[in-house]
Protein backbone atom coordinates (compact mmCIF):
# COMPACT_ATOMS: atom_id res chain seq x y z
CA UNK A 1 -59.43 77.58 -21.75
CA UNK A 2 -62.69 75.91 -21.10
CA UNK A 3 -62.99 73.70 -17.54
CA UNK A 4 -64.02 70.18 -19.77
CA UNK A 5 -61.00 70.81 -22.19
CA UNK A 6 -58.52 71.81 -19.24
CA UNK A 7 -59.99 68.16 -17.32
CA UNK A 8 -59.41 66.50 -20.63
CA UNK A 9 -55.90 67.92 -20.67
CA UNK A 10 -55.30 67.02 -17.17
CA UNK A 11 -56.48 63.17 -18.14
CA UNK A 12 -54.43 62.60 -21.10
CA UNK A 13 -51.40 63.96 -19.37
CA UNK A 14 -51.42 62.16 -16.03
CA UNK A 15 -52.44 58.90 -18.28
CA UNK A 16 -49.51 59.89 -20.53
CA UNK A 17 -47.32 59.81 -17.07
CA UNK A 18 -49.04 56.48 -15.73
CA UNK A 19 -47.90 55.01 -19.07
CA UNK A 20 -44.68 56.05 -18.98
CA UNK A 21 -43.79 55.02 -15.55
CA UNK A 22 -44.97 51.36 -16.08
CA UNK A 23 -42.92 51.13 -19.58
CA UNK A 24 -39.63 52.86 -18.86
CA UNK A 25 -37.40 50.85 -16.40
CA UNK A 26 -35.82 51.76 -13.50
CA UNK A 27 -32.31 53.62 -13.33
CA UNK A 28 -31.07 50.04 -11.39
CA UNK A 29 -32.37 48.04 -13.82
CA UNK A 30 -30.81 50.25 -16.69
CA UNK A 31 -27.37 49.40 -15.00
CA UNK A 32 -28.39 46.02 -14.66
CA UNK A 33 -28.23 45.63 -18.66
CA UNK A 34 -25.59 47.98 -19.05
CA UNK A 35 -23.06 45.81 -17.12
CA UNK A 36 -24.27 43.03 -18.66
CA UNK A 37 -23.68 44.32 -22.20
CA UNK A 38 -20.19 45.58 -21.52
CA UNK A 39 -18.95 42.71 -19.64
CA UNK A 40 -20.77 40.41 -22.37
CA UNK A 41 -17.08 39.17 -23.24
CA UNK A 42 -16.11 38.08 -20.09
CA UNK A 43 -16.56 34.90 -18.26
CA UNK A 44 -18.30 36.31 -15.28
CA UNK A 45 -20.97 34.69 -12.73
CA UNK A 46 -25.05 35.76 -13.11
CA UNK A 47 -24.62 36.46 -9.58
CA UNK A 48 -21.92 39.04 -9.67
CA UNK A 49 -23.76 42.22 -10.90
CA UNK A 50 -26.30 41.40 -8.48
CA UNK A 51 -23.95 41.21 -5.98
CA UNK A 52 -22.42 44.34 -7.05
CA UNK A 53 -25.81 45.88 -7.38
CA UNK A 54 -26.36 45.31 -3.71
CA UNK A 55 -23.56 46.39 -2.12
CA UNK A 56 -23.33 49.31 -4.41
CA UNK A 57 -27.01 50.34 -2.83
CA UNK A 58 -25.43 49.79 0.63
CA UNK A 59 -22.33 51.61 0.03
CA UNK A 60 -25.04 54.83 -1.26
CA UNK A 61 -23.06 54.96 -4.78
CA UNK A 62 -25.80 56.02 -6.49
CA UNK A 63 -26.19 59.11 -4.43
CA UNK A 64 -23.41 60.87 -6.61
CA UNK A 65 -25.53 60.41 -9.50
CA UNK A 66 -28.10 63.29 -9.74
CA UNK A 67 -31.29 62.95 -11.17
CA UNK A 68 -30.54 64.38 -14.39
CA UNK A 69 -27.71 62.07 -14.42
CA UNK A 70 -30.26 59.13 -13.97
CA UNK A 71 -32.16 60.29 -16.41
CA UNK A 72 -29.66 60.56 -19.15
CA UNK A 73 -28.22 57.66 -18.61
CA UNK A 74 -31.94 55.75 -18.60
CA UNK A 75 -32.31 57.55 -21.89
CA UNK A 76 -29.64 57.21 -23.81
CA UNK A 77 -29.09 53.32 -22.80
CA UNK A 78 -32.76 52.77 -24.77
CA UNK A 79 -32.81 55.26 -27.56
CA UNK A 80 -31.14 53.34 -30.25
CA UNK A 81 -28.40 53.80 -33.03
CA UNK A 82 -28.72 57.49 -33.24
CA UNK A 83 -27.61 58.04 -29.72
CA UNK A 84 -24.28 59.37 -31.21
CA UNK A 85 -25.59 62.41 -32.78
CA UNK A 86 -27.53 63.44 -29.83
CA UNK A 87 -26.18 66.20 -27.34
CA UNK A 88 -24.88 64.80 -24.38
CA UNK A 89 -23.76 61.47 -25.56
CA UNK A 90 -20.00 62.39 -24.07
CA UNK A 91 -21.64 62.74 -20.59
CA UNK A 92 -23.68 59.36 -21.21
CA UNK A 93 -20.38 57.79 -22.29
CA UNK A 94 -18.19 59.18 -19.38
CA UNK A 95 -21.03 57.57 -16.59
CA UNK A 96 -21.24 54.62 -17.88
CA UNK A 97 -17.51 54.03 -17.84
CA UNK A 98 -17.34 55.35 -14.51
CA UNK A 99 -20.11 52.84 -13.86
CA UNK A 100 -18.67 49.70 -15.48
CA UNK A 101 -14.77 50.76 -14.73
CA UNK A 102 -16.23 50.63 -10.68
CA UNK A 103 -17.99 47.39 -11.21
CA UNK A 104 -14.52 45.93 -12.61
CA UNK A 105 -12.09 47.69 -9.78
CA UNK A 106 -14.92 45.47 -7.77
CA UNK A 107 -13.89 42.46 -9.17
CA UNK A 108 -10.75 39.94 -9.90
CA UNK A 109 -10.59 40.74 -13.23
CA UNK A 110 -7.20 43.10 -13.19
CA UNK A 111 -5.59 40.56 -10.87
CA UNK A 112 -5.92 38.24 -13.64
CA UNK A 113 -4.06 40.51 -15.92
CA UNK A 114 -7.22 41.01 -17.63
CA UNK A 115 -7.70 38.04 -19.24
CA UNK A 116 -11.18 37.34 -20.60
CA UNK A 117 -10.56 33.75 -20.91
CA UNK A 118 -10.80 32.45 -17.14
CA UNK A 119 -13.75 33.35 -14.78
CA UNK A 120 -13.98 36.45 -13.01
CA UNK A 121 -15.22 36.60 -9.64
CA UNK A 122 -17.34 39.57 -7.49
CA UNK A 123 -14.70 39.79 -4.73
CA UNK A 124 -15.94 43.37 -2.74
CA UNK A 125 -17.56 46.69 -3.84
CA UNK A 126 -14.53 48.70 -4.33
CA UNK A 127 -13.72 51.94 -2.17
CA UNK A 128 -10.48 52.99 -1.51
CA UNK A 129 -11.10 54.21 1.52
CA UNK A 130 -11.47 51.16 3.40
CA UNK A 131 -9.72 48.65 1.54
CA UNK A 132 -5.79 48.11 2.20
CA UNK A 133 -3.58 49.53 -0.24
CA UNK A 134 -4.66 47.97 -3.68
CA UNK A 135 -3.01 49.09 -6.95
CA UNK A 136 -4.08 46.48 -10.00
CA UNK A 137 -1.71 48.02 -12.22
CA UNK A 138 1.48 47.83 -10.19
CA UNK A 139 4.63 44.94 -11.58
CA UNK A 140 3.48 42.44 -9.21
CA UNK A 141 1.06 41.63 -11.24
CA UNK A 142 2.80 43.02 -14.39
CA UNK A 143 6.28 42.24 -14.21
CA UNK A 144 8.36 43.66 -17.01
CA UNK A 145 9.45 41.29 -19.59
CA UNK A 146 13.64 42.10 -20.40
């Protein structure tokens, strides 16, 4: 390989990587939309994904995602309708229910036996570890109808 063509090369790739860093968003933004397209139905505040967003940064959640999982998930949220037929797509579905199943355990909504029709409030980031004994599903809320 010639020196100009190798420089040449080296130009249209690192331009090729400038581009793509300034048109593909960021992993947090990503989850940003993805919350906001699964919880489209519900009545929930602007404010509450931030929220969640925020303490989910302070809390390190995101440091159980890997970087291929990042990636994946960044990718198949913005490749279209043929996402289906692509390898992977189990793995894209099964984070981004872990994702939005966290953001709801984070929130009112099962204490309102999960009914999209009143407003659901951001109440904490949801870890089991230091919250008292919480169990959404249990026949307090749920009580058996005889």
């Amino acid at each position: 390989m010639k020196r100009r063509t190798f420089i040449k090369t080296g130009i249209v790739l690192a331009s090729l990587g400038l581009l793509s860093l300034l048109t593909i968003p960021s992993f947090k933004k990503t989850v940003t939309k993805m919350l906001q397209k699964d919880t489209a139905q519900l009545k929930l505040n602007k404010s509450s994904i931030e929220k969640f967003m925020k303490d989910a940064n302070k809390e390190q959640f995101w440091v159980k995602f890997s970087r291929g999982k990042k990636i994946l998930i960044v990718a198949f949220t913005y490749v279209g309708i043929f996402k289906s037929m692509l390898p992977f797509y189990n793995k894209y579905i099964q984070y981004r229910g872990q994702i939005t199943g966290h953001f709801l355990l984070s929130t009112d909504f099962f204490m309102q036996k999960m009914d999209p029709n009143q407003q659901v409030q951001y109440t904490q980031f949801y870890n089991p570890y230091r919250q008292a004994c919480y169990n959404p599903f249990s026949t307090h809320y749920y009580p058996e109808k005889v």
